[in-house]
Protein backbone atom coordinates (compact mmCIF):
# COMPACT_ATOMS: atom_id res chain seq x y z
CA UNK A 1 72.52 160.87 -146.61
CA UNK A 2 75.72 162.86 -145.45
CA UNK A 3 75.42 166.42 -145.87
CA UNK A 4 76.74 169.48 -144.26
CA UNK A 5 74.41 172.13 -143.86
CA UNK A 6 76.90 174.59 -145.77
CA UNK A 7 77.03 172.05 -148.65
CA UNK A 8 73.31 172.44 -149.03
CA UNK A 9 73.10 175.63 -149.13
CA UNK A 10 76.04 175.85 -151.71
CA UNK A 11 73.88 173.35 -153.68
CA UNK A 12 70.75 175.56 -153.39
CA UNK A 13 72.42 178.59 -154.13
CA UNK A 14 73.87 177.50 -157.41
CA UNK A 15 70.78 176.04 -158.28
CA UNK A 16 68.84 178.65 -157.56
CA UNK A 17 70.77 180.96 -158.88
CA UNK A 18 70.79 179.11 -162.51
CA UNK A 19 67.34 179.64 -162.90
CA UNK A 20 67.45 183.19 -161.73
CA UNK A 21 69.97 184.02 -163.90
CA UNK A 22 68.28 181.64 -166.83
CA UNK A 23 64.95 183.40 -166.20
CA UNK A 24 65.89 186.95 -166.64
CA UNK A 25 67.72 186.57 -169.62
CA UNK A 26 64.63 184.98 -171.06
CA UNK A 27 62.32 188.17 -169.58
CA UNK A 28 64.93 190.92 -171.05
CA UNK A 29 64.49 189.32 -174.84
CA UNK A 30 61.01 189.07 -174.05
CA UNK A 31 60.58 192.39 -173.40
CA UNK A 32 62.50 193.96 -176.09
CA UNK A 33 60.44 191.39 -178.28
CA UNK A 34 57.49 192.89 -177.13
CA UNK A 35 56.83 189.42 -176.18
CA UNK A 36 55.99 189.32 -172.74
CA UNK A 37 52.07 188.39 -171.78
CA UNK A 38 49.70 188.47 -168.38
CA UNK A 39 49.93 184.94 -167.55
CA UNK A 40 54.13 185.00 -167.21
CA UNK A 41 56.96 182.89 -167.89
CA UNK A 42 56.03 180.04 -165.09
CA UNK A 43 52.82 178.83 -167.92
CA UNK A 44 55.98 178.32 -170.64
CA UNK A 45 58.27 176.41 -167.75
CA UNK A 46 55.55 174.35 -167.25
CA UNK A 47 55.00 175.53 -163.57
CA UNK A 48 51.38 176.13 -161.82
CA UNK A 49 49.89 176.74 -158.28
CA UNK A 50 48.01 174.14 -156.96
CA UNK A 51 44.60 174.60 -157.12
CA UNK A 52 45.38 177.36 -160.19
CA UNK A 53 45.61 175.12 -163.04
């Protein structure tokens, strides 16, 4: 596979930054829901530490 280095970060970066930016939206109308819990947004997403599930 050819890819510069700068492309992948460029790639990373946007990605990355997507869910950042898709994630805190989704906190802020959580918390002026009064929605937020203890066990956080990643248990929703479908996400888990291994070994933590």
């Amino acid at each position: 596979m050819k890819l510069a280095e700068g492309d992948w970060y460029r790639v990373l970066a946007i990605n990355l930054t997507g869910v950042f930016l898709a994630c805190r939206v989704a906190g802020r109308r959580k918390v002026a829901r009064r929605m937020v819990t203890d066990y956080g947004m990643s248990k929703e997403l479908g996400l888990s530490v291994p070994g933590n599930e």
